[in-house]
C-alpha atoms as a PDB file:
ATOM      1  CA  UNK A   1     -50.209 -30.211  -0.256  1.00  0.00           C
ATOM      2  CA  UNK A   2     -53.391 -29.203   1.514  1.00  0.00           C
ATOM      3  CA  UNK A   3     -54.373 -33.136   2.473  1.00  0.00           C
ATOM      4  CA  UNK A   4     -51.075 -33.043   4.550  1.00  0.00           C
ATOM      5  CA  UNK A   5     -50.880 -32.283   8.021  1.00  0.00           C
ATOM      6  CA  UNK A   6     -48.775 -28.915   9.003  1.00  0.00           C
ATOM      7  CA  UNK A   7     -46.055 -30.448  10.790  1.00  0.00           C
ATOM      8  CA  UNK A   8     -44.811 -32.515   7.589  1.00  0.00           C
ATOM      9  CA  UNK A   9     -45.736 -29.148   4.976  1.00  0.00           C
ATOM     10  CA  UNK A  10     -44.148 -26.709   7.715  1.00  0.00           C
ATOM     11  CA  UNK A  11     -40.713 -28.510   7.704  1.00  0.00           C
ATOM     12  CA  UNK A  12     -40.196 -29.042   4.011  1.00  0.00           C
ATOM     13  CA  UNK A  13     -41.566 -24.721   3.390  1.00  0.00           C
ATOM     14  CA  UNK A  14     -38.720 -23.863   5.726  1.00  0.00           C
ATOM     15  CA  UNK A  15     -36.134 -26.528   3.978  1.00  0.00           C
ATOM     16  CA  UNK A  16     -36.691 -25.560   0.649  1.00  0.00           C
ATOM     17  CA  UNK A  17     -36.496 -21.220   1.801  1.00  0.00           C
ATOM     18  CA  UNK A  18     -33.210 -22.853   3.396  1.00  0.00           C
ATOM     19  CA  UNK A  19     -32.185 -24.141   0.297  1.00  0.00           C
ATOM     20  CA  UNK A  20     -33.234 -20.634  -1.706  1.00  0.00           C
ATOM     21  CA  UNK A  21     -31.945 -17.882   0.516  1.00  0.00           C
ATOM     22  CA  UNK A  22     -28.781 -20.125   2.229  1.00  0.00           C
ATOM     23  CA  UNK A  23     -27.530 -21.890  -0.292  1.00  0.00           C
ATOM     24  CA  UNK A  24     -28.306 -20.230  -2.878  1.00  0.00           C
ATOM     25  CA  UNK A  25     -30.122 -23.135  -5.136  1.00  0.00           C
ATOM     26  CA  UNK A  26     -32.039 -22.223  -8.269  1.00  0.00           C
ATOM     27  CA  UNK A  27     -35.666 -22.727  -8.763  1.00  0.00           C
ATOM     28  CA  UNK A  28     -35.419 -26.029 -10.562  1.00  0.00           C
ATOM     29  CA  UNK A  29     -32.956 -27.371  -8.114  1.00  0.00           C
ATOM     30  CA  UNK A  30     -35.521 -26.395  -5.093  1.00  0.00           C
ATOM     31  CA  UNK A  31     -38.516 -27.301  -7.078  1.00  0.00           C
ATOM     32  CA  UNK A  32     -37.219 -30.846  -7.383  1.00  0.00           C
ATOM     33  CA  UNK A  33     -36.189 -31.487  -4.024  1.00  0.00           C
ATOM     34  CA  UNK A  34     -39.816 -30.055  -2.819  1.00  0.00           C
ATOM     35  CA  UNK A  35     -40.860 -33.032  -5.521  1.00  0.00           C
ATOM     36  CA  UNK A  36     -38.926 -35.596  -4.025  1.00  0.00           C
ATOM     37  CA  UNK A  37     -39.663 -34.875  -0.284  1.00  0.00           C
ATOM     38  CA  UNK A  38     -43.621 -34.080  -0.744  1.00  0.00           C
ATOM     39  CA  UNK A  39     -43.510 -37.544  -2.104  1.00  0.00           C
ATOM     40  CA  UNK A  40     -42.640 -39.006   0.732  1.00  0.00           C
ATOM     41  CA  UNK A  41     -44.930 -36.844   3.141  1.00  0.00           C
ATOM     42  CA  UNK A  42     -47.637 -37.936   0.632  1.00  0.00           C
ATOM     43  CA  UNK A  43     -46.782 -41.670   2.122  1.00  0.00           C
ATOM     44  CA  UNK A  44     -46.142 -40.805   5.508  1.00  0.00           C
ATOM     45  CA  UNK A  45     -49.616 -39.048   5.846  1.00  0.00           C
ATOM     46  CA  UNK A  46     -51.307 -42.566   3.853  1.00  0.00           C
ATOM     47  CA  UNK A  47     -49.513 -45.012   7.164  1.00  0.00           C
ATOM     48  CA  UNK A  48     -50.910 -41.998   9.324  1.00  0.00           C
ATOM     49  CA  UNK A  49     -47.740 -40.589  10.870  1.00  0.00           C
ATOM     50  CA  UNK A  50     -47.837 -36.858  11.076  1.00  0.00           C
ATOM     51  CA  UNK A  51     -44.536 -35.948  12.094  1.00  0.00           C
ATOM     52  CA  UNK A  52     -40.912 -36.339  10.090  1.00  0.00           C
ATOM     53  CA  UNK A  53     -39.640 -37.875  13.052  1.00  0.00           C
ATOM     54  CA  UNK A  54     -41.992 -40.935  13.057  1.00  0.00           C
ATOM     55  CA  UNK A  55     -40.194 -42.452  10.046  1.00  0.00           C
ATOM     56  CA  UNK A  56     -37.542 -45.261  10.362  1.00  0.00           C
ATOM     57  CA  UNK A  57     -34.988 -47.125   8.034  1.00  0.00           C
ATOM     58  CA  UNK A  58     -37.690 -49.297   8.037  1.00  0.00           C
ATOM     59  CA  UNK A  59     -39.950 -47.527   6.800  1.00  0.00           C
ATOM     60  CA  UNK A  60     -37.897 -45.440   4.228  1.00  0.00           C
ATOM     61  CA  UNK A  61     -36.936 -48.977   2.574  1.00  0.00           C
ATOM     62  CA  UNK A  62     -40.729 -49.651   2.366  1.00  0.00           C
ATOM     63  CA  UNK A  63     -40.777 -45.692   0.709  1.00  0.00           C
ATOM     64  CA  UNK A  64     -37.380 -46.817  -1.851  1.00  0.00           C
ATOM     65  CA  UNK A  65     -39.054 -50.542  -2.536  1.00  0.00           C
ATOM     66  CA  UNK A  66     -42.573 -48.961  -3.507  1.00  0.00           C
ATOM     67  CA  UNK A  67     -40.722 -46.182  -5.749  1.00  0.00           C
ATOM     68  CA  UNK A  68     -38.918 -48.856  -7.815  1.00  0.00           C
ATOM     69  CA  UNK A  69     -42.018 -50.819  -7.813  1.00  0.00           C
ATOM     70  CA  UNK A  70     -43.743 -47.735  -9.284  1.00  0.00           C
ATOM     71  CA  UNK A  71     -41.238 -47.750 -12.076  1.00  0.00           C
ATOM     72  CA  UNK A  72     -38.366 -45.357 -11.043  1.00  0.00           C
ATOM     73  CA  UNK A  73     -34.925 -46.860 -12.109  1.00  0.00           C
ATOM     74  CA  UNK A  74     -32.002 -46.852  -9.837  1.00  0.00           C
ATOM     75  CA  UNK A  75     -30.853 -43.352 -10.341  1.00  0.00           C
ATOM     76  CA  UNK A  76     -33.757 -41.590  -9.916  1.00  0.00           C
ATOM     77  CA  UNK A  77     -33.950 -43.365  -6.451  1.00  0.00           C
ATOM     78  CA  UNK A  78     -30.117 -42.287  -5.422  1.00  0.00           C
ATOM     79  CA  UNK A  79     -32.206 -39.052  -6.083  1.00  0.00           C
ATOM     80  CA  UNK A  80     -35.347 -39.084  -3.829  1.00  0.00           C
ATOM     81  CA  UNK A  81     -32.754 -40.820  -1.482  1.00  0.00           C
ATOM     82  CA  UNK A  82     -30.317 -37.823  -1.195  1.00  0.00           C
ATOM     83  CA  UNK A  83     -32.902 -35.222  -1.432  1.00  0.00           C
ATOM     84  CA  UNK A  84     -34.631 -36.968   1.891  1.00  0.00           C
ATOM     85  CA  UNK A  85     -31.086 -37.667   3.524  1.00  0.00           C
ATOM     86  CA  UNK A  86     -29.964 -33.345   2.930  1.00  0.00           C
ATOM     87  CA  UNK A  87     -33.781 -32.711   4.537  1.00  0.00           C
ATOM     88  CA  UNK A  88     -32.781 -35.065   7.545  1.00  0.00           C
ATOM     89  CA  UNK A  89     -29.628 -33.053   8.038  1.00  0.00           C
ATOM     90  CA  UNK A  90     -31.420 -30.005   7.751  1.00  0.00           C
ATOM     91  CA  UNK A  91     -34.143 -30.869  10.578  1.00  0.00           C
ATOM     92  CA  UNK A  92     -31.212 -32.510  12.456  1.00  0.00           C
ATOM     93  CA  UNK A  93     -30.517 -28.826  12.853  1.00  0.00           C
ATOM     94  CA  UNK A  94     -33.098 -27.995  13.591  1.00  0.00           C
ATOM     95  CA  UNK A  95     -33.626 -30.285  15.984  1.00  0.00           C
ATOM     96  CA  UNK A  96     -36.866 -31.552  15.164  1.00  0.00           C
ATOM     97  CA  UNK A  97     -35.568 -34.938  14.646  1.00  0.00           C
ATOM     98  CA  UNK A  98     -32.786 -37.188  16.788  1.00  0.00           C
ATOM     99  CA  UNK A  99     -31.362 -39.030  13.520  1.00  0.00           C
ATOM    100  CA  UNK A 100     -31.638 -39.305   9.938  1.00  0.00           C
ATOM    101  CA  UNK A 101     -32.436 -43.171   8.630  1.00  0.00           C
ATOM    102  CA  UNK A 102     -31.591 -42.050   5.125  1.00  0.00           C
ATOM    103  CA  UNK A 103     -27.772 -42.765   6.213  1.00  0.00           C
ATOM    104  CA  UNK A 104     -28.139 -46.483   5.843  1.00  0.00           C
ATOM    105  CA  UNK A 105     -30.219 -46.969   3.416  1.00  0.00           C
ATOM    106  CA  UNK A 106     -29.038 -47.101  -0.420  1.00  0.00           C
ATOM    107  CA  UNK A 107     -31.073 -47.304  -3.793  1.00  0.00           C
ATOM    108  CA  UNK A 108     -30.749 -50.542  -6.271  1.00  0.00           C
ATOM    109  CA  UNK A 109     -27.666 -50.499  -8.551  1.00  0.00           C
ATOM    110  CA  UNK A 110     -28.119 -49.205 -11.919  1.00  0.00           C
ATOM    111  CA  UNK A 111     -25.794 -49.351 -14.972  1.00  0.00           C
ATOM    112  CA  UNK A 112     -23.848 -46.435 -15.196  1.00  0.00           C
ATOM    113  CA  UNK A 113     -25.388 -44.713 -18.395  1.00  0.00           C
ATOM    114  CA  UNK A 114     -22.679 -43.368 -19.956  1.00  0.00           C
ATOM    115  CA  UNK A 115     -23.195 -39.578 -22.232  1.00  0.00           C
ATOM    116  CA  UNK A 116     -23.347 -39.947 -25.866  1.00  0.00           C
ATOM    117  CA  UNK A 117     -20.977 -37.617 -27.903  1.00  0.00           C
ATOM    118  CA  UNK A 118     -20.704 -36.785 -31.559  1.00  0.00           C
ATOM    119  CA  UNK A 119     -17.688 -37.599 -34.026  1.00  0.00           C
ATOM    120  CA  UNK A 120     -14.981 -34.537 -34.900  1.00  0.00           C
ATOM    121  CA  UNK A 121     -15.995 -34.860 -38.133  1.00  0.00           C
ATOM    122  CA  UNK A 122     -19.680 -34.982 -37.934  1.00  0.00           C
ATOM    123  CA  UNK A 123     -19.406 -31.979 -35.335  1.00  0.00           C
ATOM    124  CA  UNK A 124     -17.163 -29.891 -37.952  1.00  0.00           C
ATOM    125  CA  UNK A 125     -19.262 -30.665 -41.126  1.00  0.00           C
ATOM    126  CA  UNK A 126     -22.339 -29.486 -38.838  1.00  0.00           C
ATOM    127  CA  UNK A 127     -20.380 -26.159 -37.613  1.00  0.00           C
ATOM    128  CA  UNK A 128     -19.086 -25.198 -41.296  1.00  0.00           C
ATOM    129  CA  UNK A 129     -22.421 -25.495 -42.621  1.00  0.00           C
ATOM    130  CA  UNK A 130     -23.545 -22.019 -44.125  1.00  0.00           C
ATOM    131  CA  UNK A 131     -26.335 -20.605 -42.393  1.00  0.00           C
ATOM    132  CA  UNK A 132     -28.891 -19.669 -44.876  1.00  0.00           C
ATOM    133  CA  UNK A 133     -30.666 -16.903 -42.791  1.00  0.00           C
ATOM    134  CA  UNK A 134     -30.690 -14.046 -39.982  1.00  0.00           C
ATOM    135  CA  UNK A 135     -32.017 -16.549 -37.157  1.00  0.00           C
ATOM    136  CA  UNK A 136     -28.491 -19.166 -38.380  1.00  0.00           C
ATOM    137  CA  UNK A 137     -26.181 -16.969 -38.296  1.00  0.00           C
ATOM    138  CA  UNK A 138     -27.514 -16.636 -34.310  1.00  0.00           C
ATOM    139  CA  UNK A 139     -27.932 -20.658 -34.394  1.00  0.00           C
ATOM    140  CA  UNK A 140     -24.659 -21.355 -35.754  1.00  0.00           C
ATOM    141  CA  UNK A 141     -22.938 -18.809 -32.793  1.00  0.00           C
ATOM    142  CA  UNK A 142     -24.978 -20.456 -30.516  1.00  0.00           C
ATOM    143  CA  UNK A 143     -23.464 -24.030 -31.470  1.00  0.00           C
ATOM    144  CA  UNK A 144     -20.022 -23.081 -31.851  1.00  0.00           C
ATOM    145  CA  UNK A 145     -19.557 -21.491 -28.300  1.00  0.00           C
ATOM    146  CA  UNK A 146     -21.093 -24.533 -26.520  1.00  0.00           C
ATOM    147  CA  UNK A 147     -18.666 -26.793 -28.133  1.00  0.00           C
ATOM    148  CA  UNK A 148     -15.645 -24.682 -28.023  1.00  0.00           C
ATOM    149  CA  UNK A 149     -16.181 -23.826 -24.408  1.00  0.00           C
ATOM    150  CA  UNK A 150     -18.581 -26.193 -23.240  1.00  0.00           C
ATOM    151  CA  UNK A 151     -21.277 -24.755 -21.581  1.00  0.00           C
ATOM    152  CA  UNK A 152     -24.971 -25.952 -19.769  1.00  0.00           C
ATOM    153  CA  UNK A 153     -27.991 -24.256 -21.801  1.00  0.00           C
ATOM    154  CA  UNK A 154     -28.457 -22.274 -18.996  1.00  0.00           C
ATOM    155  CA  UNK A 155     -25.119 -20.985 -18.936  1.00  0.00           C
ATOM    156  CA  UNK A 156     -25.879 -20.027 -22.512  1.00  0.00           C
ATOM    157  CA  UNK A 157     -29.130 -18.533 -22.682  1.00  0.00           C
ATOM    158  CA  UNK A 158     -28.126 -16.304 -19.719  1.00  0.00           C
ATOM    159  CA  UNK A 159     -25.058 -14.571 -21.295  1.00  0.00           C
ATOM    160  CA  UNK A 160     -25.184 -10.692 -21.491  1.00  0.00           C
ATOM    161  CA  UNK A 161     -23.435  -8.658 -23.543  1.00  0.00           C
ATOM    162  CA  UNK A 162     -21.105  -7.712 -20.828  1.00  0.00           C
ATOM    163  CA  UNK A 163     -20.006 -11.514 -20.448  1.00  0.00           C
ATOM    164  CA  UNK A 164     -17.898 -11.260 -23.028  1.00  0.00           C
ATOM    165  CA  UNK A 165     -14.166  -9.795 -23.043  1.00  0.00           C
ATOM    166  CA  UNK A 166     -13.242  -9.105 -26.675  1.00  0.00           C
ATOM    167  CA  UNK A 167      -9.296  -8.707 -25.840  1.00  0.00           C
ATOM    168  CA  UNK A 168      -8.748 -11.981 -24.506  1.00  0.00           C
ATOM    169  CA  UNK A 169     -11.776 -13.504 -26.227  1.00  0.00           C
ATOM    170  CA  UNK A 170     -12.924 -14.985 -23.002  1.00  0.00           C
ATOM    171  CA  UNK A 171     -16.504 -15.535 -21.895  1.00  0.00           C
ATOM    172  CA  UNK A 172     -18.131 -14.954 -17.903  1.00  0.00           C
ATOM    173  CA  UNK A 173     -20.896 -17.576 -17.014  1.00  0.00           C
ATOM    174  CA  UNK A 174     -23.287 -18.009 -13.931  1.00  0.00           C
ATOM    175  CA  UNK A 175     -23.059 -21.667 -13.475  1.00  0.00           C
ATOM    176  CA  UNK A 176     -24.944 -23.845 -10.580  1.00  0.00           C
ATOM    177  CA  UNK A 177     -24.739 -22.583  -7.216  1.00  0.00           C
ATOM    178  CA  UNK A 178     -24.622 -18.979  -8.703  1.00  0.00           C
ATOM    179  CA  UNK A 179     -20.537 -19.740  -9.089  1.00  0.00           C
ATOM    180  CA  UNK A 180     -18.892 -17.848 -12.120  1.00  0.00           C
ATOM    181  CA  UNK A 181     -16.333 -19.060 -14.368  1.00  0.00           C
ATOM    182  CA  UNK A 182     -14.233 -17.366 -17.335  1.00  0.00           C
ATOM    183  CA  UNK A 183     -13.804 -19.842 -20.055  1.00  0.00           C
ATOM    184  CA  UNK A 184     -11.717 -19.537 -22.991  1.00  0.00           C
ATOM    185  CA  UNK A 185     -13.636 -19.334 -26.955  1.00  0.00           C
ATOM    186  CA  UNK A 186     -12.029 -20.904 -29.645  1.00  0.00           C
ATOM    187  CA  UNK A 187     -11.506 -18.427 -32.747  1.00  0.00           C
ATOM    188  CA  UNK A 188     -13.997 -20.005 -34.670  1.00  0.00           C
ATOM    189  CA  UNK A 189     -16.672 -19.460 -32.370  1.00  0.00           C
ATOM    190  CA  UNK A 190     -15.635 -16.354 -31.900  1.00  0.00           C
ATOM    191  CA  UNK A 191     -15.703 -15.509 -35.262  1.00  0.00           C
ATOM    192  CA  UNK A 192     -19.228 -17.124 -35.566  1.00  0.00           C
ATOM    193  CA  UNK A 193     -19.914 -14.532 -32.026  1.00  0.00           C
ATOM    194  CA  UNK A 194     -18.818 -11.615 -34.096  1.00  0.00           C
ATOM    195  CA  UNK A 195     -20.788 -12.246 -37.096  1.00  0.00           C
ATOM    196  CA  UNK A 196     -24.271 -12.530 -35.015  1.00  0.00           C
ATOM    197  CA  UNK A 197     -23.448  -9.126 -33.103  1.00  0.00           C
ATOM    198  CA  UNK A 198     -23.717  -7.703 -36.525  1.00  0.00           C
ATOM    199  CA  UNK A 199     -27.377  -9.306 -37.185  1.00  0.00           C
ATOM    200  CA  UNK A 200     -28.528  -8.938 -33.278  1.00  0.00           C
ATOM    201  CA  UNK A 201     -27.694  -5.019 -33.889  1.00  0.00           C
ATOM    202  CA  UNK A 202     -31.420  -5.380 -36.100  1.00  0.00           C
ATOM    203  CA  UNK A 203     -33.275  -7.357 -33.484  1.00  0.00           C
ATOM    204  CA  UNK A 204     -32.438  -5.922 -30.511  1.00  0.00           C
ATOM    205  CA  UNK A 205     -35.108  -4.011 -28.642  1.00  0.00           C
ATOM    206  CA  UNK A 206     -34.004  -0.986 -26.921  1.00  0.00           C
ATOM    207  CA  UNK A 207     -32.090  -1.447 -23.837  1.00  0.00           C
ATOM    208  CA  UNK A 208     -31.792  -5.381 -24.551  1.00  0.00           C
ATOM    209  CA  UNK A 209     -28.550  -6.712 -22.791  1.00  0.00           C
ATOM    210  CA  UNK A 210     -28.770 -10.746 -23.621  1.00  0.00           C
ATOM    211  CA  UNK A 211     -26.549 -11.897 -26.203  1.00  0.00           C
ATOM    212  CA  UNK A 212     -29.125 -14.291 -27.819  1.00  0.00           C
ATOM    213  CA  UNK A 213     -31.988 -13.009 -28.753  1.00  0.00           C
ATOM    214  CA  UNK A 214     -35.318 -14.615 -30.137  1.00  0.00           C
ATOM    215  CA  UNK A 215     -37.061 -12.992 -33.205  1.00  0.00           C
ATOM    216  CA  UNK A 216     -39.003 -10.623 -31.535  1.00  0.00           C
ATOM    217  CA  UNK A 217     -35.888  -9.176 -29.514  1.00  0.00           C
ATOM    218  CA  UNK A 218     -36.020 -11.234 -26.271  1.00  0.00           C
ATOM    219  CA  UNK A 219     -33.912 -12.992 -24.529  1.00  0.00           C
ATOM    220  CA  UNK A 220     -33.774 -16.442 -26.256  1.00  0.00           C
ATOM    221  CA  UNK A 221     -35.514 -19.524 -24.035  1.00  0.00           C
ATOM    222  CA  UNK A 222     -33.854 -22.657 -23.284  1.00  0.00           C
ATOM    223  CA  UNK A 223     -36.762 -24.425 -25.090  1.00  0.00           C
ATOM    224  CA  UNK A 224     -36.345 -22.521 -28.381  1.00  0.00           C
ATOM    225  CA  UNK A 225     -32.453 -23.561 -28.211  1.00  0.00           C
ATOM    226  CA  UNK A 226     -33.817 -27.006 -28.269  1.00  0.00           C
ATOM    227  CA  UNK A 227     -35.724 -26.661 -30.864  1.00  0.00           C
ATOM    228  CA  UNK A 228     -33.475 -24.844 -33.227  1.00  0.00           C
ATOM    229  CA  UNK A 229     -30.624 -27.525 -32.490  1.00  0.00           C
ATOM    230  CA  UNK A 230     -33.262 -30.307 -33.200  1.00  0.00           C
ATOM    231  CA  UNK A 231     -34.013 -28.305 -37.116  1.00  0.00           C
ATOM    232  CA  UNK A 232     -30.116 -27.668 -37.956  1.00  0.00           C
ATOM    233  CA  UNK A 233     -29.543 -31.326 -37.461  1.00  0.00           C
ATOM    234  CA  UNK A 234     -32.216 -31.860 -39.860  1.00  0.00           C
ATOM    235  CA  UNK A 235     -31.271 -29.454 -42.290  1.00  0.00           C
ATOM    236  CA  UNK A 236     -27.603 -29.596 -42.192  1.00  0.00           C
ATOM    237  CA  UNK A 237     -27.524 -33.462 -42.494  1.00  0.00           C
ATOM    238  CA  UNK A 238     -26.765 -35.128 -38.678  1.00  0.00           C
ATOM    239  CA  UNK A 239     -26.829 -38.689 -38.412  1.00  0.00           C
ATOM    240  CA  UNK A 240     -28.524 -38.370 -35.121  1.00  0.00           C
ATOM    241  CA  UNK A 241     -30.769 -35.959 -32.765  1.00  0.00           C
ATOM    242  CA  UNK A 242     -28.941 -32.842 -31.885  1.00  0.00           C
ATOM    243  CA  UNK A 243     -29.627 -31.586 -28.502  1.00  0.00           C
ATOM    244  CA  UNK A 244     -27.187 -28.954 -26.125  1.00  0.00           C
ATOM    245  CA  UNK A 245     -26.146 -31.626 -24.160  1.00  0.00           C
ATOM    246  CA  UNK A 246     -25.120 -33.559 -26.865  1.00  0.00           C
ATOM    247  CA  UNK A 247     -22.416 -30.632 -27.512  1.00  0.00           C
ATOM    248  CA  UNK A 248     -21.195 -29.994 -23.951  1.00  0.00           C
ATOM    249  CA  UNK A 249     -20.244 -33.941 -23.569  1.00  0.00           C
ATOM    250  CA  UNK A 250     -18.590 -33.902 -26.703  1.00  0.00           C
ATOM    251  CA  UNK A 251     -16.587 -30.368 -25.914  1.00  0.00           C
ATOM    252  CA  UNK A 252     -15.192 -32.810 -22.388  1.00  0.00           C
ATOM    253  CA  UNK A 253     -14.739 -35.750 -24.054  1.00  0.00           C
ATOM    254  CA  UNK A 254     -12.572 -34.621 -27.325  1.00  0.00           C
ATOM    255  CA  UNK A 255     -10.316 -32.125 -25.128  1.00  0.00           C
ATOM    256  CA  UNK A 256      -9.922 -34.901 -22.340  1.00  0.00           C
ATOM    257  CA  UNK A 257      -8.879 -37.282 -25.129  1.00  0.00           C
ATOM    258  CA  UNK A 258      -6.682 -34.921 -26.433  1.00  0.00           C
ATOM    259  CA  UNK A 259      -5.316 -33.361 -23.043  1.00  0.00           C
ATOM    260  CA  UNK A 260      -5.234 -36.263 -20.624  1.00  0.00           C
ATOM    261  CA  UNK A 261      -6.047 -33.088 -17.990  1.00  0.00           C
ATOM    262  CA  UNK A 262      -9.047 -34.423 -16.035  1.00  0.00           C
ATOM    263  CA  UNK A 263      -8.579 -31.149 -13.697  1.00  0.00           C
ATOM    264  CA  UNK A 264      -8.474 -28.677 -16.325  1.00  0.00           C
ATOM    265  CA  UNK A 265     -11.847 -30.300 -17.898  1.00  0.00           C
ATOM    266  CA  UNK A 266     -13.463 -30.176 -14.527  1.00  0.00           C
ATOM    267  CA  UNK A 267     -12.963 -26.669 -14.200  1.00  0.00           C
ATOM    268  CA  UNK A 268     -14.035 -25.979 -17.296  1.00  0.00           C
ATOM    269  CA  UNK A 269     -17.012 -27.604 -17.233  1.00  0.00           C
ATOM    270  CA  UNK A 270     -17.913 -26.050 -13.565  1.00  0.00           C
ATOM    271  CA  UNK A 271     -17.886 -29.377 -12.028  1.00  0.00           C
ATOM    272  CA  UNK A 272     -18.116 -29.283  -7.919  1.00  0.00           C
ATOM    273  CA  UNK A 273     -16.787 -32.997  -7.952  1.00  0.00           C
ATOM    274  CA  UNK A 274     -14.198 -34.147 -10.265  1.00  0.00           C
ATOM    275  CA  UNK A 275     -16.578 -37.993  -9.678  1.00  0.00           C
ATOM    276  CA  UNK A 276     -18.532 -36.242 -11.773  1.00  0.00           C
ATOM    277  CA  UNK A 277     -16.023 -35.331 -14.768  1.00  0.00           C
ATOM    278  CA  UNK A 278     -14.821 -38.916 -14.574  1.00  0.00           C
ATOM    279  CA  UNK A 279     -17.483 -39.953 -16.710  1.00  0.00           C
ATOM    280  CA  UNK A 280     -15.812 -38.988 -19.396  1.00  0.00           C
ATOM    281  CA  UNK A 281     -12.570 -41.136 -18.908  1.00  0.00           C
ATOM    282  CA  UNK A 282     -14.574 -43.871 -19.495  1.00  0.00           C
ATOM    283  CA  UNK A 283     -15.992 -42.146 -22.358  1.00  0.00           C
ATOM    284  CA  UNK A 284     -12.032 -41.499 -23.351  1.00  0.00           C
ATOM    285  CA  UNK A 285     -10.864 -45.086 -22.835  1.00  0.00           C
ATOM    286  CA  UNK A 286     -13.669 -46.490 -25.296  1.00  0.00           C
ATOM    287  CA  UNK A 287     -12.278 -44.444 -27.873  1.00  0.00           C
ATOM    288  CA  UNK A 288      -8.909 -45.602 -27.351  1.00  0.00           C
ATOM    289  CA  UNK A 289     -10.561 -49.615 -27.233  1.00  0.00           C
ATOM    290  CA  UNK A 290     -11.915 -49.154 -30.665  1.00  0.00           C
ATOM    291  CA  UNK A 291      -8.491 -47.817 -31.812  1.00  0.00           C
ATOM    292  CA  UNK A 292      -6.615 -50.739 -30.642  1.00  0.00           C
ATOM    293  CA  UNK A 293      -9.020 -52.662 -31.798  1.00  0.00           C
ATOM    294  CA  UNK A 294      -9.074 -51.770 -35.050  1.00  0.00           C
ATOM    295  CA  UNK A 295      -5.028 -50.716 -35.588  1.00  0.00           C
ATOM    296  CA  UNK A 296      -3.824 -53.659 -33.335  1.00  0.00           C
ATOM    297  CA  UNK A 297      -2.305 -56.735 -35.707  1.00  0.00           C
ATOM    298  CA  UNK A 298      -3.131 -58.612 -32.729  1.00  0.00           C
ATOM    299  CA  UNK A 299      -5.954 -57.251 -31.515  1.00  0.00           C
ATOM    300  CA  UNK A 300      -8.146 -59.829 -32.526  1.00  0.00           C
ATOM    301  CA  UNK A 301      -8.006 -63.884 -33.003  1.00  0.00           C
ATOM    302  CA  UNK A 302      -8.468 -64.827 -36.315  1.00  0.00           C
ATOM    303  CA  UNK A 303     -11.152 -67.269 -36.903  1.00  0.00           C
ATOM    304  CA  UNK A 304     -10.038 -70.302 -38.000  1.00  0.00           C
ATOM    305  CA  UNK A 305     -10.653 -71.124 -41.675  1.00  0.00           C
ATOM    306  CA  UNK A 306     -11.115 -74.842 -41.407  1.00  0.00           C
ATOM    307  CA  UNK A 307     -10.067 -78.070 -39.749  1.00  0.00           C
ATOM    308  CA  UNK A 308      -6.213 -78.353 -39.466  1.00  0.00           C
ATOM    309  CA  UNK A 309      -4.676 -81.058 -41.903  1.00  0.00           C
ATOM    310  CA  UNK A 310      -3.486 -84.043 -40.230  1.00  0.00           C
END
């Protein structure tokens, strides 16, 4: 951000340290705010206004129009728009500005996109597949605890030894906003979570605390997870790309079908806002369309076979 003028790069440095040290954001969530907002000073400094307090609602809609001209649908928008609306409340504090025109302005409407799960049955011929080596029997661990407790592949690849509790076969995470949960494993996965402690005991370099561990005796990375998702689909027979998402939204959507509990999924997923668990209700009341659908006598009009007699 050299080109830019110090009082739009001063602001933003001291938002995003905000952001780090106060709120306690991680890197990736700070990084992409910094994204969003530079963006903006990058336009500010082209209509040559120097200052976060020379732009208007009128100008913002200008900013939104010429980001969905540029291609961004309707989410990514709501994005840039409340990453610049938090950095208006934060110089609001600061009082380097007297109001925020992000509060009136909203992005285009976009079709809610709703999460693809996998079928039961696809998910349990994947997970009773035998693994054929060292590195599967770590795979195969790694699969079964993010569907039987549902977590984010960060959540995952950051689990120590330490996290786990072997009496009441419970799991700690770090989720977002550094906030720990305990979550409950299913006995499967913790069977699967017993057999890899036997094979990590022969990767593990000395001192090495993570749970999953790469072939060399590091901590495993979030892209290798990926990856080795992406091959057991492949190998084991999926009908469609595997991915760690993939297993968290099916872990909400099959115990919200079965449970009803829209709380208790929340919580277990680590969501702040249950808006954002709701997803999965719509998810759950597909299910039950098809269902009805198919089982219903009535469900569906019969076509008619030909022209009523006279």
């Amino acid at each position: 951000m050299s080109e830019l003028p110090d009082t739009l790069t001063e602001p933003l440095a001291r938002f995003v340290e905000h952001l780090r040290s106060e709120r306690r954001h991680s890197a990736h969530t700070c990084s992409n705010y910094r994204r969003d907002i530079e963006r903006l000073a990058i336009a500010l400094a082209e209509d040559d206004r120097k200052h976060w307090s020379d732009l208007d609602v009128h100008g913002l809609r200008r900013h939104v129009a010429n980001l969905s001209r540029a291609g961004l649908g309707g989410r990514s928008v709501a994005r840039h728009l409340s990453s610049i609306r938090r950095f208006y409340e934060f110089l609001l504090r600061e009082r380097e500005v007297k109001d925020n025109p992000a509060l009136d302005v909203r992005a285009p409407k976009s079709g809610k996109k709703l999460p693809r799960v996998a079928d039961v049955d696809q998910l349990n011929h994947l997970l009773n597949a035998s693994p054929d080596d060292p590195l599967e029997v770590r795979d195969r661990a790694m699969f079964e605890l993010i569907y039987s407790s549902g977590l984010r592949l960060a959540e995952l690849v950051g689990l120590d030894l330490d996290n786990l509790d072997p009496v009441d076969r419970e799991i700690r995470v770090l989720g977002k906003g550094s906030k720990t949960r305990v979550l409950p494993v299913g006995r499967q996965a913790w069977q699967a979570l017993e057999e890899w402690q036997r094979v990590r005991r022969e990767l593990a370099l000395d001192g090495q605390r993570a749970l999953f561990l790469s072939r060399n005796g590091d901590r495993l990375s979030p892209r290798s997870v990926q990856a080795r998702m992406h091959r057991w689909g492949l190998h084991k027979g999926a009908d469609q790309r595997l991915h760690p998402h993939l297993f968290r939204h099916s872990f909400a959507s099959h115990l919200l079908e079965s449970s009803g509990d829209l709380r208790a999924v929340q919580e277990l997923l680590g969501h702040a806002d249950i808006s954002t668990t709701q997803v999965y209700t719509h998810l759950d009341y597909q299910h039950l369309a098809r269902v009805y659908d198919r089982a219903h006598p009535r469900a569906k009009r019969r076509k008619p076979e030909g022209p009523a007699e006279s």
